[in-house]
C-alpha atoms as a PDB file:
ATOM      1  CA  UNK A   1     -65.087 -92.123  40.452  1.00  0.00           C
ATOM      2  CA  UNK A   2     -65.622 -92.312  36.830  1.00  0.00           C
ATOM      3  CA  UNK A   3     -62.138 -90.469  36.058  1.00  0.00           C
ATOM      4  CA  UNK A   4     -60.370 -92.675  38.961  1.00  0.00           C
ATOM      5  CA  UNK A   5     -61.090 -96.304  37.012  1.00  0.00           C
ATOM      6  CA  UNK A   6     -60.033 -94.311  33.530  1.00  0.00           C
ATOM      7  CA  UNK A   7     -56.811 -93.687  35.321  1.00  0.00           C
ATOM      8  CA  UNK A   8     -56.673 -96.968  36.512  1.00  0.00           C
ATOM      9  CA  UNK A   9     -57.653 -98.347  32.749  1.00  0.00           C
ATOM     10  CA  UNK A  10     -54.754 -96.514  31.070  1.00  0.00           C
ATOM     11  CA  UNK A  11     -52.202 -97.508  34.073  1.00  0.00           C
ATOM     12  CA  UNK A  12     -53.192-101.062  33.125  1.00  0.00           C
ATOM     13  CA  UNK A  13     -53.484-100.465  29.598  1.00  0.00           C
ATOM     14  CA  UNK A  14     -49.558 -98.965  30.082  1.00  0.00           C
ATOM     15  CA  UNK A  15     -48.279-102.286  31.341  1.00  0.00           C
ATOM     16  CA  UNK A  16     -49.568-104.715  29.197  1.00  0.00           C
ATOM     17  CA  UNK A  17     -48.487-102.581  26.641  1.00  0.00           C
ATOM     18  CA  UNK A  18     -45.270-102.310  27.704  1.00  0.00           C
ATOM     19  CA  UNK A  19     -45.204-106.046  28.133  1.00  0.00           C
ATOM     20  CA  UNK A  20     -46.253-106.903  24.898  1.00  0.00           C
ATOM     21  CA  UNK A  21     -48.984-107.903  26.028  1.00  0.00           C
ATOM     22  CA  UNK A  22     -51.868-105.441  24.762  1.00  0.00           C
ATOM     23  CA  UNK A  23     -51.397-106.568  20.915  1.00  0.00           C
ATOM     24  CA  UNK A  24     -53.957-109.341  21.216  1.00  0.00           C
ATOM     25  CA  UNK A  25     -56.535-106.700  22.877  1.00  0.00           C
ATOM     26  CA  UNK A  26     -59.696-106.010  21.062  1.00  0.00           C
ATOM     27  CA  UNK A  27     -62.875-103.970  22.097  1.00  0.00           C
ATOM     28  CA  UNK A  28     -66.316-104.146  20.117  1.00  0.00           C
ATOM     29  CA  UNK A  29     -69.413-101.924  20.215  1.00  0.00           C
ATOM     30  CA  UNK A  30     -72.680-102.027  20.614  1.00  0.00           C
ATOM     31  CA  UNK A  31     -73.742 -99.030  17.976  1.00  0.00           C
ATOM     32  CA  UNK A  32     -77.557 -98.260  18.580  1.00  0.00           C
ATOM     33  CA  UNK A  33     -79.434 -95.807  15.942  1.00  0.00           C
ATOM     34  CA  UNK A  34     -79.619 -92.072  17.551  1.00  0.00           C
ATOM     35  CA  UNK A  35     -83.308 -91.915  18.320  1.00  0.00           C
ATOM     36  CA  UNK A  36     -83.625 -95.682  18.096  1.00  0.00           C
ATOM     37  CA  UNK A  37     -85.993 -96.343  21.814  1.00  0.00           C
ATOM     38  CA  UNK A  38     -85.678 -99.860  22.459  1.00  0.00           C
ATOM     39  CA  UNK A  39     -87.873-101.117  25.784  1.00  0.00           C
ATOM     40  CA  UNK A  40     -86.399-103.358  28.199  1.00  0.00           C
ATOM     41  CA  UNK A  41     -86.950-104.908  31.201  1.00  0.00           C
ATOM     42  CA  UNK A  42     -84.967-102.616  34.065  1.00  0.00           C
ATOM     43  CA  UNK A  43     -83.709-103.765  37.123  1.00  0.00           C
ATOM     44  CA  UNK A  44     -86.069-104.300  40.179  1.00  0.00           C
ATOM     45  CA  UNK A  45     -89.199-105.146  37.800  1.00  0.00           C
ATOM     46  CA  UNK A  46     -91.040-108.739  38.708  1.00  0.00           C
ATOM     47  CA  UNK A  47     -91.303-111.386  36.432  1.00  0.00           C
ATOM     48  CA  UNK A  48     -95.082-110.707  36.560  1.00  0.00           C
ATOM     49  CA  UNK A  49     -94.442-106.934  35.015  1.00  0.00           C
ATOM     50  CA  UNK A  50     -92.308-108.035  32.620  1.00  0.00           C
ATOM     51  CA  UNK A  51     -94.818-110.932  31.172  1.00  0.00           C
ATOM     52  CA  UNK A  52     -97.434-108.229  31.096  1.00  0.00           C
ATOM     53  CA  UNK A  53     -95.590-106.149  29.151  1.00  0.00           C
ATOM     54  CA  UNK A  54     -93.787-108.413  26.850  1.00  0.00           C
ATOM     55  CA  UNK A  55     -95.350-111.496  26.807  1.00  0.00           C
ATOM     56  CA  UNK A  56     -94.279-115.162  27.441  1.00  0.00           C
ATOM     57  CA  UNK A  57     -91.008-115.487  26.938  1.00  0.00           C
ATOM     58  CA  UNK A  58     -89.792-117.556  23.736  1.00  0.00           C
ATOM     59  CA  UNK A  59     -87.519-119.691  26.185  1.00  0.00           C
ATOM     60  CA  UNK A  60     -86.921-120.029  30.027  1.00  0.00           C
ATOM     61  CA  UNK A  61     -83.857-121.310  31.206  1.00  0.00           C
ATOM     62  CA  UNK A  62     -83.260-122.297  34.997  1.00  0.00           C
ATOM     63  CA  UNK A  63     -83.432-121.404  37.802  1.00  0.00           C
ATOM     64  CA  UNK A  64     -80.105-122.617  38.942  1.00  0.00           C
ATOM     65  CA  UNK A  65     -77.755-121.815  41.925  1.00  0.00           C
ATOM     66  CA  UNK A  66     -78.395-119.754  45.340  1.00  0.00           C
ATOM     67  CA  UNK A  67     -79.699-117.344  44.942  1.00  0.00           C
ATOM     68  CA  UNK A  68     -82.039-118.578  41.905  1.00  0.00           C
ATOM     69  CA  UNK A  69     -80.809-117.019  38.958  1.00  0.00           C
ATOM     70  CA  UNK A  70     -83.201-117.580  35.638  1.00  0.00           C
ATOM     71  CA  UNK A  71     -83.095-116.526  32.118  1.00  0.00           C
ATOM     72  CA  UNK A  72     -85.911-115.473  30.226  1.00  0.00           C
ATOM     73  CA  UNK A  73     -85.280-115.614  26.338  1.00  0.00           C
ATOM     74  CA  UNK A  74     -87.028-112.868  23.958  1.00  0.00           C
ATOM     75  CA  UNK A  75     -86.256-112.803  20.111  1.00  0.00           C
ATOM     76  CA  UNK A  76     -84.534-109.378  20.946  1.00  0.00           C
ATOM     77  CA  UNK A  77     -83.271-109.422  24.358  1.00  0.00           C
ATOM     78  CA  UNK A  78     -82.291-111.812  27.644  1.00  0.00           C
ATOM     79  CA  UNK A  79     -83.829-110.805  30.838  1.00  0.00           C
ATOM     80  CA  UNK A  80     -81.649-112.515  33.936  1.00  0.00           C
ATOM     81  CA  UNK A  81     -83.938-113.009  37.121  1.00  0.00           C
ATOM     82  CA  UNK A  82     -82.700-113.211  40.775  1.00  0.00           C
ATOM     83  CA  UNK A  83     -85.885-114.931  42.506  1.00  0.00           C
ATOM     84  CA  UNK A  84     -88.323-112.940  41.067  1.00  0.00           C
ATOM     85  CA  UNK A  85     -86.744-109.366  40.014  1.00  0.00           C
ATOM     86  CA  UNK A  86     -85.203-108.686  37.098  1.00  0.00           C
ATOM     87  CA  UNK A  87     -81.382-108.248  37.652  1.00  0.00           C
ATOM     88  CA  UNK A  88     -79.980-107.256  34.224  1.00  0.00           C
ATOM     89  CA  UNK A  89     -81.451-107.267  30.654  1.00  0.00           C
ATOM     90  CA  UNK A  90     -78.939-108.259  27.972  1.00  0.00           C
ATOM     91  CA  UNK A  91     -79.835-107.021  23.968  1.00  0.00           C
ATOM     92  CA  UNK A  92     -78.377-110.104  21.516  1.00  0.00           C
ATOM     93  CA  UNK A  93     -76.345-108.958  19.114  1.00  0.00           C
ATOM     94  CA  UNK A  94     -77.484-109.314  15.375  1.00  0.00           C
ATOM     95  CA  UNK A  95     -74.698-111.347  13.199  1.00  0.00           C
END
């Protein structure tokens, strides 16, 4: 599967390239320490497991839409909730 959508990434790639169009293309990186073990909420965890472990949040924004989606702000991280499971964790990136 993996090599499938890098196939499908260099087809596209190849035509906005050819197009012109690639020249305004930019990626960035996340570059994390080698043995650097950061913590985070994972997916599946309930909003109770994750205020155990880490605390109150700093912030809480929502819940808004259907279903309920609500962030939970941490000085390192953002932890998106559907209802009450944790959906995705986001790290912010230092400037």
């Amino acid at each position: 599967m993996k090599n499938k959508r890098n196939l499908i990434t260099a087809v596209a790639l190849t035509s906005l390239m050819s197009a012109g169009l690639a020249s305004n293309l930019h990626a960035e990186q996340l570059k994390i320490p080698v043995g650097s073990q950061v913590s985070l909420p994972t997916t599946g965890m309930t909003q109770a497991s994750v205020r155990n472990r880490w605390g109150a949040p700093q912030d809480i924004q929502g819940p808004v839409g259907e279903p309920p989606i609500s962030q939970w702000h941490y000085s390192n991280f953002i932890v998106y909730f559907e209802h009450d499971r944790v959906l995705h964790t986001v790290v912010k990136r230092n400037r």
